[in-house]
C-alpha atoms as a PDB file:
ATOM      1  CA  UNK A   1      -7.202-161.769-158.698  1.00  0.00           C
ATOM      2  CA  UNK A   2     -10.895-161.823-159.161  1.00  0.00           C
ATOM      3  CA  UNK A   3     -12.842-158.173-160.021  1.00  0.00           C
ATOM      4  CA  UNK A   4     -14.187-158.108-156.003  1.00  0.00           C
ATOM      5  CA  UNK A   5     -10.637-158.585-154.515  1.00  0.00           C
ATOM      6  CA  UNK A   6      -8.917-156.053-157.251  1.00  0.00           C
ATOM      7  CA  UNK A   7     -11.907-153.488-156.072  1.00  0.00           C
ATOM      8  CA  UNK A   8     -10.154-153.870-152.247  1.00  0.00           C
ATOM      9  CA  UNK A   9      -6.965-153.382-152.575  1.00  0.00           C
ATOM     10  CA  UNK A  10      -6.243-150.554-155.071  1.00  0.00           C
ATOM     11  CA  UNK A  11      -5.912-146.687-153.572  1.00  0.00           C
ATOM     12  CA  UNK A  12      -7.176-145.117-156.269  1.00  0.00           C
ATOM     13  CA  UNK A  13      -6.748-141.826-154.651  1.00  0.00           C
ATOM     14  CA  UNK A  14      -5.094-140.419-151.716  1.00  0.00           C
ATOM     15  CA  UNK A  15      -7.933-139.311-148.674  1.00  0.00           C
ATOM     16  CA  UNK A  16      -5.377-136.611-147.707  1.00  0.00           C
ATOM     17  CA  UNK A  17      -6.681-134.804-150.878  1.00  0.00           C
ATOM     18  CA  UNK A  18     -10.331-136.085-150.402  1.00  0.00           C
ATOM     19  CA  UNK A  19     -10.542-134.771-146.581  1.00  0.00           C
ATOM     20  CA  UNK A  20      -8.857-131.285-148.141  1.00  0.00           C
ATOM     21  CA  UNK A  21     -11.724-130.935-150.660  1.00  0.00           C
ATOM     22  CA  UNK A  22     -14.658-132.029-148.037  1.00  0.00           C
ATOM     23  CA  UNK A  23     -12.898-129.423-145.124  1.00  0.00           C
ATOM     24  CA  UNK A  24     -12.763-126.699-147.846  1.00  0.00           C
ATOM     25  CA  UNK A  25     -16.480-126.804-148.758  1.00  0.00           C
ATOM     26  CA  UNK A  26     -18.729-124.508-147.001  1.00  0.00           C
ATOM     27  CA  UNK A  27     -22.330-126.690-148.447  1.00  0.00           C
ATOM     28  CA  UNK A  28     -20.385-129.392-146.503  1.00  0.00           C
ATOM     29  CA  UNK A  29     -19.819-127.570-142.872  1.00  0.00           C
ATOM     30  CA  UNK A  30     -22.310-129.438-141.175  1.00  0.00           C
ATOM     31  CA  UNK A  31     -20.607-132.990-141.111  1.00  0.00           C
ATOM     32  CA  UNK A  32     -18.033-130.905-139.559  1.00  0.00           C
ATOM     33  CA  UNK A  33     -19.783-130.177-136.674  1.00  0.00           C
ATOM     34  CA  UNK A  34     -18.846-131.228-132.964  1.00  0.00           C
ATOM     35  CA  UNK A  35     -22.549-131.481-131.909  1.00  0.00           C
ATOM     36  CA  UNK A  36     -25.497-133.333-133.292  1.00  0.00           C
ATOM     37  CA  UNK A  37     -27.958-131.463-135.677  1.00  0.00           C
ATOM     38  CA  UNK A  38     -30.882-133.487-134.744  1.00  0.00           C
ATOM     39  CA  UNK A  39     -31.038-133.519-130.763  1.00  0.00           C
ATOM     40  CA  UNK A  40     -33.246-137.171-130.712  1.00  0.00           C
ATOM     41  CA  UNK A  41     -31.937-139.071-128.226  1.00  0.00           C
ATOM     42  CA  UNK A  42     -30.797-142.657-129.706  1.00  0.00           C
ATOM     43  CA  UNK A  43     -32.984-145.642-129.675  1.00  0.00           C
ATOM     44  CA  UNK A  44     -32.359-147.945-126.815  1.00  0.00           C
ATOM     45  CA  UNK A  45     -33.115-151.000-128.899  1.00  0.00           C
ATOM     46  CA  UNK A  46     -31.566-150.938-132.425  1.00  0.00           C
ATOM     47  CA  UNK A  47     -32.623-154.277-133.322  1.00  0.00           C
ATOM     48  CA  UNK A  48     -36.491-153.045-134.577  1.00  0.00           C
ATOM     49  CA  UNK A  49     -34.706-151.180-137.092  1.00  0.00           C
ATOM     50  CA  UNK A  50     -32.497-153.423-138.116  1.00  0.00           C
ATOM     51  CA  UNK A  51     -35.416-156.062-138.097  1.00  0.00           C
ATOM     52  CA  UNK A  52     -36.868-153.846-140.659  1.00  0.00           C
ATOM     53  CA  UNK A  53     -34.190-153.468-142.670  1.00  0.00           C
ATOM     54  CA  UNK A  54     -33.519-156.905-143.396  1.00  0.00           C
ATOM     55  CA  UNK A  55     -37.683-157.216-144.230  1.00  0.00           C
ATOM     56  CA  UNK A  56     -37.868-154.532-146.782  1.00  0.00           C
ATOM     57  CA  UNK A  57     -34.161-156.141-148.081  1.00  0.00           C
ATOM     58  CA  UNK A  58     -35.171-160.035-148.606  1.00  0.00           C
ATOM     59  CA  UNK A  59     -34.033-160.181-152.009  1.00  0.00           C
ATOM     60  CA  UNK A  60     -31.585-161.539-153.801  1.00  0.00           C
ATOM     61  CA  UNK A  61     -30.162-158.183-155.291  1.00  0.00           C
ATOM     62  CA  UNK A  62     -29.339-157.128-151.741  1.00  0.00           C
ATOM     63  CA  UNK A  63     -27.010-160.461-150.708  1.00  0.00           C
ATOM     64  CA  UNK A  64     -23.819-159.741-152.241  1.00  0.00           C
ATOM     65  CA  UNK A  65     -20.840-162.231-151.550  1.00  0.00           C
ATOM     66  CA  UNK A  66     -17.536-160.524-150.030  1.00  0.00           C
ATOM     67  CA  UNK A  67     -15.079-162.443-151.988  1.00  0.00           C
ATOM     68  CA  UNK A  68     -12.294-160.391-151.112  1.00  0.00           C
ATOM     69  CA  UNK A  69     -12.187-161.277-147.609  1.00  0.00           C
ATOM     70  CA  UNK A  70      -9.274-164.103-147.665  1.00  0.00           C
ATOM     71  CA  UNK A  71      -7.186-161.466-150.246  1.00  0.00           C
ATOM     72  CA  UNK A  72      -7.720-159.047-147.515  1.00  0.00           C
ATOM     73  CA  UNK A  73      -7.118-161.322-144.165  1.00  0.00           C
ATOM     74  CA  UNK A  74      -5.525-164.241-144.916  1.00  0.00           C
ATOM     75  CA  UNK A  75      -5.261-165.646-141.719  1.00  0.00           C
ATOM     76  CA  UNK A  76      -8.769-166.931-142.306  1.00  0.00           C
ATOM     77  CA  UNK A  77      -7.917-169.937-144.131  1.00  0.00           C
ATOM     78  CA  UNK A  78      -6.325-171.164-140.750  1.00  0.00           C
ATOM     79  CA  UNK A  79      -8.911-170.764-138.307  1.00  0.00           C
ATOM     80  CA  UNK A  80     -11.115-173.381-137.272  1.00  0.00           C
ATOM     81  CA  UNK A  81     -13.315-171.157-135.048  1.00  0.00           C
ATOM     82  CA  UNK A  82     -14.846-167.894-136.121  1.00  0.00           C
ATOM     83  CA  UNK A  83     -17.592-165.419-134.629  1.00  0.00           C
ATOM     84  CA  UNK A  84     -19.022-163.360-136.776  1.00  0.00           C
ATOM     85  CA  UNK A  85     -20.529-160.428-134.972  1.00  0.00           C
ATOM     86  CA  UNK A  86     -23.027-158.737-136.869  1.00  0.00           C
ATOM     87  CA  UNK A  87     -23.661-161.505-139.992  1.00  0.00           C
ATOM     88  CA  UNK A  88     -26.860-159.971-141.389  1.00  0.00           C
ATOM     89  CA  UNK A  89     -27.196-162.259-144.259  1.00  0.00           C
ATOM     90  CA  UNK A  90     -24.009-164.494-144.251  1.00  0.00           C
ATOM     91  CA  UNK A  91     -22.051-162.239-147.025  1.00  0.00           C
ATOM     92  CA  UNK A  92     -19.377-162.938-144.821  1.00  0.00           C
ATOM     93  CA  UNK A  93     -19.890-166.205-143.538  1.00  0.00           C
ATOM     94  CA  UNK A  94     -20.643-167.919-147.017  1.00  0.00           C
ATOM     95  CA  UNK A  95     -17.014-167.279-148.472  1.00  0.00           C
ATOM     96  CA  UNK A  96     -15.319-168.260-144.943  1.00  0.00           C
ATOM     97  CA  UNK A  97     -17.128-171.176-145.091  1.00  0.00           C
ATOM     98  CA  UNK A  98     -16.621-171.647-148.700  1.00  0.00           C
ATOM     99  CA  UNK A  99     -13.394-171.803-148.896  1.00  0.00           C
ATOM    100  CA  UNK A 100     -12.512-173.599-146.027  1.00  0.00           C
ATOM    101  CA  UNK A 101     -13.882-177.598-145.344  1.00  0.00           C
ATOM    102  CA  UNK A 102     -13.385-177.777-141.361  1.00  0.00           C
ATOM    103  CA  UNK A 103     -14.222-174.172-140.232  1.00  0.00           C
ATOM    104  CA  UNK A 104     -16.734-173.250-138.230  1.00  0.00           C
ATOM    105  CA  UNK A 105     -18.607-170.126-137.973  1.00  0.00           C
ATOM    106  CA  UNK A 106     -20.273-168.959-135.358  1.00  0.00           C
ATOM    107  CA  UNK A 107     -22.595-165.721-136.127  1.00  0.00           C
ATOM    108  CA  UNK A 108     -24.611-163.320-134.454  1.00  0.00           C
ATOM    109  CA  UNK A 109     -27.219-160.440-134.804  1.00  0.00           C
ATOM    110  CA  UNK A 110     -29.718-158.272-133.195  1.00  0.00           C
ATOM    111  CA  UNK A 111     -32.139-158.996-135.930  1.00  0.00           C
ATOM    112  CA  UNK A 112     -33.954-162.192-135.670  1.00  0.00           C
ATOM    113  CA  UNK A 113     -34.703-161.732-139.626  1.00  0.00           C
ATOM    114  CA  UNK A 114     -31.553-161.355-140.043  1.00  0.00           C
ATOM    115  CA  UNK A 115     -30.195-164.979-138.937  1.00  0.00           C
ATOM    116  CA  UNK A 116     -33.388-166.304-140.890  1.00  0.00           C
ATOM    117  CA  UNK A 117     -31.531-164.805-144.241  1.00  0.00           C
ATOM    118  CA  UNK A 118     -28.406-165.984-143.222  1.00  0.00           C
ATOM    119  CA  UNK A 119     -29.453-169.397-142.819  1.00  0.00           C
ATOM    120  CA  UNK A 120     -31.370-169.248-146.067  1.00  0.00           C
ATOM    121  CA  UNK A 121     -28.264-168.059-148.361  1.00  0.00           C
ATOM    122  CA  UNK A 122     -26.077-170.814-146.567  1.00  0.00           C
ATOM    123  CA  UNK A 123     -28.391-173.551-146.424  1.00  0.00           C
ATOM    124  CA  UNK A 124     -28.260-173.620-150.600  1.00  0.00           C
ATOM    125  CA  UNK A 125     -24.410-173.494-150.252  1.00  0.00           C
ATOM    126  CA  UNK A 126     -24.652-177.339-148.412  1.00  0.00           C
ATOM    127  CA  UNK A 127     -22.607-176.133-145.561  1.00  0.00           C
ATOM    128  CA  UNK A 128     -25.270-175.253-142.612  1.00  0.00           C
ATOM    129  CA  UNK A 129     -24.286-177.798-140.943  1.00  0.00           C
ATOM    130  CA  UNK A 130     -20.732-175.712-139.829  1.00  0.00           C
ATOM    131  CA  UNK A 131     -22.895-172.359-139.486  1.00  0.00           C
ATOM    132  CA  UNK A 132     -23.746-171.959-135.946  1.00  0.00           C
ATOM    133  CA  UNK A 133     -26.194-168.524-135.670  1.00  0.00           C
ATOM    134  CA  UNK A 134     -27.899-167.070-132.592  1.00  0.00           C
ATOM    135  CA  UNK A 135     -29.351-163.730-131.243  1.00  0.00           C
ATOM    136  CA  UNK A 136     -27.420-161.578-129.696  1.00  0.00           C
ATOM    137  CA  UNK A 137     -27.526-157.754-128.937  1.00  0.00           C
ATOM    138  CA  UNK A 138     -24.813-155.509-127.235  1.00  0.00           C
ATOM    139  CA  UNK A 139     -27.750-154.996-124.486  1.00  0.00           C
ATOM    140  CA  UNK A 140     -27.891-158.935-123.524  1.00  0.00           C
ATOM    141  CA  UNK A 141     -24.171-158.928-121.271  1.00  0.00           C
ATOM    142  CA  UNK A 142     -22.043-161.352-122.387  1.00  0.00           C
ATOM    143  CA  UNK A 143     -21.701-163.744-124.991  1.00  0.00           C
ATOM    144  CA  UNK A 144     -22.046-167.176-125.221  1.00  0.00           C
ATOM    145  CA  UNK A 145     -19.018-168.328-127.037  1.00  0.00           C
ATOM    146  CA  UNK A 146     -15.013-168.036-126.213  1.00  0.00           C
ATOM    147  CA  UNK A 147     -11.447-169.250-127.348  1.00  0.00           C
ATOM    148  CA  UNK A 148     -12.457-168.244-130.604  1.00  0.00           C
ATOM    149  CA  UNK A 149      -9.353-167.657-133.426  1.00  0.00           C
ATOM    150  CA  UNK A 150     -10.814-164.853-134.978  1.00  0.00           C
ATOM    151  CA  UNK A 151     -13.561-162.039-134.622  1.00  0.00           C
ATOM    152  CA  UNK A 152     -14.740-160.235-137.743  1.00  0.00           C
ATOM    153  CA  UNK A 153     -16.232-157.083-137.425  1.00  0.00           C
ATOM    154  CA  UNK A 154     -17.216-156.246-140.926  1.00  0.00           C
ATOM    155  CA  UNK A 155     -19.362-153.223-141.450  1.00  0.00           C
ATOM    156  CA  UNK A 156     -21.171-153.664-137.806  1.00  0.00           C
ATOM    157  CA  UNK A 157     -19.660-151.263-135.459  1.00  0.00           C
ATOM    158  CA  UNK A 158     -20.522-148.236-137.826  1.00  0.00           C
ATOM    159  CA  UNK A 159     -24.200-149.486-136.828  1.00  0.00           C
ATOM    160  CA  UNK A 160     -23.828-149.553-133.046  1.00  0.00           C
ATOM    161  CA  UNK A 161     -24.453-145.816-130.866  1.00  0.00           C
ATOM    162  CA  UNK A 162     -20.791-144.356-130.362  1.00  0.00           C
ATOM    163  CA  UNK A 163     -21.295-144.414-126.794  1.00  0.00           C
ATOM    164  CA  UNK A 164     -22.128-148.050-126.655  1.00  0.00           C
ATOM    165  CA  UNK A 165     -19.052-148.900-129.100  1.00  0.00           C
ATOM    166  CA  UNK A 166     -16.503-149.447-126.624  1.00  0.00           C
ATOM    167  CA  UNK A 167     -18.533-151.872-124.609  1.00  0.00           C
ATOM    168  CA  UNK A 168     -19.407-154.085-127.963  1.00  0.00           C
ATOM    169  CA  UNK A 169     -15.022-153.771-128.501  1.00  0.00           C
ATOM    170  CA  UNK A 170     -14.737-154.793-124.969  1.00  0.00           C
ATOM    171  CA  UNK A 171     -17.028-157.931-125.570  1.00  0.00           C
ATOM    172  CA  UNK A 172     -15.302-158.786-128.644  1.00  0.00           C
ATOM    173  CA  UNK A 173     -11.994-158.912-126.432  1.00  0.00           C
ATOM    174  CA  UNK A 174     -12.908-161.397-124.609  1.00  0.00           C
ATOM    175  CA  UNK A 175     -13.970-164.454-126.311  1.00  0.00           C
ATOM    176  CA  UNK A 176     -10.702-164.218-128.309  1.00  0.00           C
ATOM    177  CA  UNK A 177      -8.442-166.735-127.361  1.00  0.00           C
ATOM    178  CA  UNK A 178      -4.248-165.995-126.631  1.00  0.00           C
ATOM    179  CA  UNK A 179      -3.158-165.017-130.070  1.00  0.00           C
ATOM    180  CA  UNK A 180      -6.176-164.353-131.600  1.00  0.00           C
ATOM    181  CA  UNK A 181      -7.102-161.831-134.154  1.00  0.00           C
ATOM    182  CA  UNK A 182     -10.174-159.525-134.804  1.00  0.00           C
ATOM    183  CA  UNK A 183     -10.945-158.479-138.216  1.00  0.00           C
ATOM    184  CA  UNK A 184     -12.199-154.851-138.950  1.00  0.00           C
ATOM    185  CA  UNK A 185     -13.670-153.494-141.751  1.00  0.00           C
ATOM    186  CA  UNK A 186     -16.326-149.735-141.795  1.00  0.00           C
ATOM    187  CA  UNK A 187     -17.172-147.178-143.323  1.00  0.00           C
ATOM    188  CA  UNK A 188     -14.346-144.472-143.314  1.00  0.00           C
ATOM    189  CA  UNK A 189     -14.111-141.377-142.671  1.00  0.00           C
ATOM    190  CA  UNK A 190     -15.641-138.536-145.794  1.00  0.00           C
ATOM    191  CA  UNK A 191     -16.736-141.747-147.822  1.00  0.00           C
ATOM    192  CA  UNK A 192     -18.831-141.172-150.272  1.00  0.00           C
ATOM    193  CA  UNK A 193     -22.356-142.807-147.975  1.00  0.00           C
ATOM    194  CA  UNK A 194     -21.385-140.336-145.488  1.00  0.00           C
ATOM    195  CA  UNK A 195     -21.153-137.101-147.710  1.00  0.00           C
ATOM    196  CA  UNK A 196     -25.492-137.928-148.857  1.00  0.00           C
ATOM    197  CA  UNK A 197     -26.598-137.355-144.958  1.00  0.00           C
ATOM    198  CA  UNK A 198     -28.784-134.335-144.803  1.00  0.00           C
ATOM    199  CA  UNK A 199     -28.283-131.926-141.839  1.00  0.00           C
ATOM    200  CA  UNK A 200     -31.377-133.097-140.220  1.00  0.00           C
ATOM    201  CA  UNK A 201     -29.500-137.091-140.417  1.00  0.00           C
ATOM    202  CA  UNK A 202     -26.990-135.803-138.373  1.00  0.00           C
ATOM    203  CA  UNK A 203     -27.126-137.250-134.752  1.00  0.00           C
ATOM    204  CA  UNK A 204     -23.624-136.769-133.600  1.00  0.00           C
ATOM    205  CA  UNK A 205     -19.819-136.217-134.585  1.00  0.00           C
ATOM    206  CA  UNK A 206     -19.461-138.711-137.727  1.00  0.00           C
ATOM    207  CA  UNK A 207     -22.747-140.214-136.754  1.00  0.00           C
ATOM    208  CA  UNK A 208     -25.868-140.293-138.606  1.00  0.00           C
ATOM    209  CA  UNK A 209     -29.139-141.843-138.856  1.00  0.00           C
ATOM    210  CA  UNK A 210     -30.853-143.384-141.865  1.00  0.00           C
ATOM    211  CA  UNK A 211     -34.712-142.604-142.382  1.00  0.00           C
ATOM    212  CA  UNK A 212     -35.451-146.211-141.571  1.00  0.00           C
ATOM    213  CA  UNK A 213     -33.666-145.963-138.311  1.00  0.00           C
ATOM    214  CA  UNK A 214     -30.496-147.529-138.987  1.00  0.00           C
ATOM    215  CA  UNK A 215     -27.230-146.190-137.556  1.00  0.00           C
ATOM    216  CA  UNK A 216     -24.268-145.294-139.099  1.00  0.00           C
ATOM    217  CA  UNK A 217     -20.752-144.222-137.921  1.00  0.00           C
ATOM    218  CA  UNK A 218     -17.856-142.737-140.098  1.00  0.00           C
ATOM    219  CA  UNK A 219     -14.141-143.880-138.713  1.00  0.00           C
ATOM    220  CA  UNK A 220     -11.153-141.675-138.907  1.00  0.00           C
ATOM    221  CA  UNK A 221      -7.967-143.743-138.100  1.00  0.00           C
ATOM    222  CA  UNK A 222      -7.559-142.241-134.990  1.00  0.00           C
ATOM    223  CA  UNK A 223     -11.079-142.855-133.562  1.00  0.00           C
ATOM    224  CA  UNK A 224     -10.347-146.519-134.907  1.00  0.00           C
ATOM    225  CA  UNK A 225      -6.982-146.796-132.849  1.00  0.00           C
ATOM    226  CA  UNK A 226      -8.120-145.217-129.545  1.00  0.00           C
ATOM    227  CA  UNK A 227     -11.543-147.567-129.466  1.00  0.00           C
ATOM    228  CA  UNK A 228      -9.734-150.446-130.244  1.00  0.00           C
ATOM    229  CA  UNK A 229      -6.399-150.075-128.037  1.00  0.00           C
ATOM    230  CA  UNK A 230      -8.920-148.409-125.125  1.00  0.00           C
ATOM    231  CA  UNK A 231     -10.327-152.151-124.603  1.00  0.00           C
ATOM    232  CA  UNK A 232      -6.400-153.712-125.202  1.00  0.00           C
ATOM    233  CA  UNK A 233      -6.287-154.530-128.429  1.00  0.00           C
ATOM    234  CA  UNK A 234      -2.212-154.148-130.277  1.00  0.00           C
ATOM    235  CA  UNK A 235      -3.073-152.055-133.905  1.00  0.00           C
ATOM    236  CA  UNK A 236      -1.127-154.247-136.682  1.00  0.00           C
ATOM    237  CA  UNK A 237      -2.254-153.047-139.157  1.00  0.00           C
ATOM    238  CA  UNK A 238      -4.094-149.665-139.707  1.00  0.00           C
ATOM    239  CA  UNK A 239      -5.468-148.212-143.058  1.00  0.00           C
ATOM    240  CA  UNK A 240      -7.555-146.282-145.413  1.00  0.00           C
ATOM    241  CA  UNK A 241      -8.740-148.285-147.995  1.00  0.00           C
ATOM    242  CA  UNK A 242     -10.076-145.621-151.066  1.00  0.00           C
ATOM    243  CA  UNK A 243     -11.652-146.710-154.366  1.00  0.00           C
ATOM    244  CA  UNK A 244     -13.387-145.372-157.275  1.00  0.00           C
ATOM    245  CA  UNK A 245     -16.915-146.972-158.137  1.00  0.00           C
ATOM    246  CA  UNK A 246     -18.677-146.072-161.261  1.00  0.00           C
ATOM    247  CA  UNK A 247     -22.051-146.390-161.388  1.00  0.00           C
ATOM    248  CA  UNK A 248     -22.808-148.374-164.572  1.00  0.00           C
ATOM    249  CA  UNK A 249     -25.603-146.804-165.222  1.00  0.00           C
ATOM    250  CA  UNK A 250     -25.338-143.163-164.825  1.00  0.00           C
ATOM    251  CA  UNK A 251     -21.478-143.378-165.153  1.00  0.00           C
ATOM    252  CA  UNK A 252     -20.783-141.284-161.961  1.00  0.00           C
ATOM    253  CA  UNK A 253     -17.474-141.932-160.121  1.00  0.00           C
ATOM    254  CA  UNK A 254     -17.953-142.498-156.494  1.00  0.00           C
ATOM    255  CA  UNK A 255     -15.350-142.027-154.200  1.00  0.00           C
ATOM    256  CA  UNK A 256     -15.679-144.609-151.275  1.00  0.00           C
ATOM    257  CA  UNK A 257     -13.406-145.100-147.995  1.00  0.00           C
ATOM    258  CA  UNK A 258     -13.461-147.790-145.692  1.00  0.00           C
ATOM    259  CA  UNK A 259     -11.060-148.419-142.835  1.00  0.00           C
ATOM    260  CA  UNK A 260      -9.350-151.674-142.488  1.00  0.00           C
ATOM    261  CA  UNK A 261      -7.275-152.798-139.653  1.00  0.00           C
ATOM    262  CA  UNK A 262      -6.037-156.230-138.294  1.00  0.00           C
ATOM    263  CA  UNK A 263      -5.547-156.240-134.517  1.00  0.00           C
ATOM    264  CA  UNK A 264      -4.292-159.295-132.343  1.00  0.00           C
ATOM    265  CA  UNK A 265      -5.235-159.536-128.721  1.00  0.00           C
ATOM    266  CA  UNK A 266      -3.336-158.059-126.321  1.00  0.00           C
ATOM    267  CA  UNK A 267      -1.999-161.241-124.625  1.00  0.00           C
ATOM    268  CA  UNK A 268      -0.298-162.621-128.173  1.00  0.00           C
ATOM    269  CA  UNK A 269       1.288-159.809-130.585  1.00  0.00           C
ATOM    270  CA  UNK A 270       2.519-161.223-133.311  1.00  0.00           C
ATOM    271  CA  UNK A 271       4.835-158.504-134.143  1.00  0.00           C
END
C-alpha cells in the first residue's frame, strides 16, 4: 500500500476523545455556537471566489494527486462513466483516469480557471481525450449529463452555502443511473482546518468563511446522513476517517478528520 493510501485508512485516534477535548475548551466556545458570529449574508455567486482561488493557486505545489481514491472506493475501477462534481484541478480525475483505459470522466466547476488547470494537469498525462469538463454552478438548474455509474463528491460540498446543499445533493441524485453510487469525501467535523477559524470566520453552525471568500463546511455524521437520505440516497457506508499529520518541518502533529461515506441510489441498494 503506497504512503497516500496508508495516510486514508488508519484511525489513528478515536474523534469521541477529540470532540471531548474541543467541547471541554472554553478558548474554543465559539465553534460551538448555534448562530453565526459574522452576520454577512452569503455571496450569491461563489464562483468569483473560487475563480480566485485557483489564480493565486496555479502552481505545481498546490496539484496534489489523490492516490488513495481506488483503496478507498473500489468500485471505481468498474465504471465507465463518472461525473466529477467539483474537479478543481483534476486531483481526482487524473488517478480515475489513470488507472483505468476505457473510463470516462466527466467534470465540472464553478470556476472557469479551474477547468483550465484541470485540463492542463491531464493533458500531460495523454489521456484528455476521455476527460470531458464543462461549467457548471449549483445556480444554472440542471445538469447536462445522466445515467452516470458514479458521482464523486470529494471535498466540494464543504464549499457550497448549507442552505443551498441539499439542492446540489438533489442534483447529484439524479443523473445517477439504477444502481449507481456517489462517492463522498469532506472535511469532518473538529478537524484540525476547522479548529484555525477565528470568531470573526464564523458564518454559521460548522460553517466558515476563508479571507479570500471561499466556503467551508464541517460534517458531523449525522448532518452527513440526514442531507444525503433527505434527497433519497441509502447510507452504506458511514465514517470518520482520523489521522495524524506531522508537519515535516516544524514537527507538529495535526489531527485531521474527514468524513467518508459510500451511498447507492435509492432505486438499487446493494445491501
Amino acid at each position: 500500500m503506497t504512503d497516500d493510501a496508508k495516510e486514508y485508512h488508519s484511525k489513528d485516534f478515536e474523534w469521541e476523545e477529540l470532540r471531548n477535548e474541543i467541547e471541554n475548551d472554553p478558548s474554543l466556545s465559539y465553534h460551538l455556537q448555534q448562530e453565526a458570529v459574522n452576520s454577512d449574508s452569503p455571496s450569491q455567486d461563489d464562483s468569483l471566489a473560487w475563480n480566485n482561488f485557483h489564480t493565486s493557486h496555479s502552481t505545481g505545489k498546490f496539484f496534489k494527486e489523490r492516490r488513495y481514491l481506488f483503496k478507498e472506493f473500489p468500485d471505481l475501477a468498474s465504471s465507465s462513466l463518472v461525473l466529477e462534481v467539483g474537479c478543481g484541478n483534476g486531483s481526482t480525475a487524473l488517478p480515475i483516469l489513470r488507472a483505468t483505459e476505457t473510463a470516462l470522466v466527466f467534470a465540472c466547476d464553478c470556476s472557469i480557471e479551474a477547468l483550465e488547470r484541470a485540463k492542463q494537469n491531464i493533458r500531460a498525462s495523454n489521456a484528455l481525450s476521455r476527460f470531458h469538463p464543462f461549467y457548471y454552478s449549483n445556480a444554472d438548474g440542471k445538469c447536462c449529463i445522466g445515467g452516470v455509474d458514479v458521482v464523486t463528491l470529494i471535498f466540494t460540498l464543504s464549499a457550497v452555502p448549507f442552505n443551498r446543499m441539499p439542492a446540489a445533493i438533489s442534483e447529484c441524485f439524479s443523473v445517477l443511473k439504477p444502481g449507481g453510487l456517489l462517492l463522498f469525501r469532506d472535511y469532518g467535523l473538529y478537524d484540525m482546518t476547522m479548529l484555525r477559524f477565528e470568531p470573526g470566520q464564523k458564518m454559521g453552525f460548522r460553517e466558515y468563511k476563508r479571507s479570500e471568500g471561499t466556503r467551508s463546511y464541517f460534517f458531523s455524521l449525522d448532518s452527513a446522513r440526514n442531507l444525503f437520505k433527505g434527497v433519497g440516497f441509502i447510507e452504506l457506508e458511514l465514517d470518520y476517517c482520523c489521522i495524524k499529520s506531522v508537519n515535516r518541518r516544524n514537527g507538529k502533529s495535526m489531527r485531521r478528520v474527514t468524513k467518508t461515506s459510500l451511498a447507492p441510489s435509492l432505486i438499487s441498494c446493494r445491501e
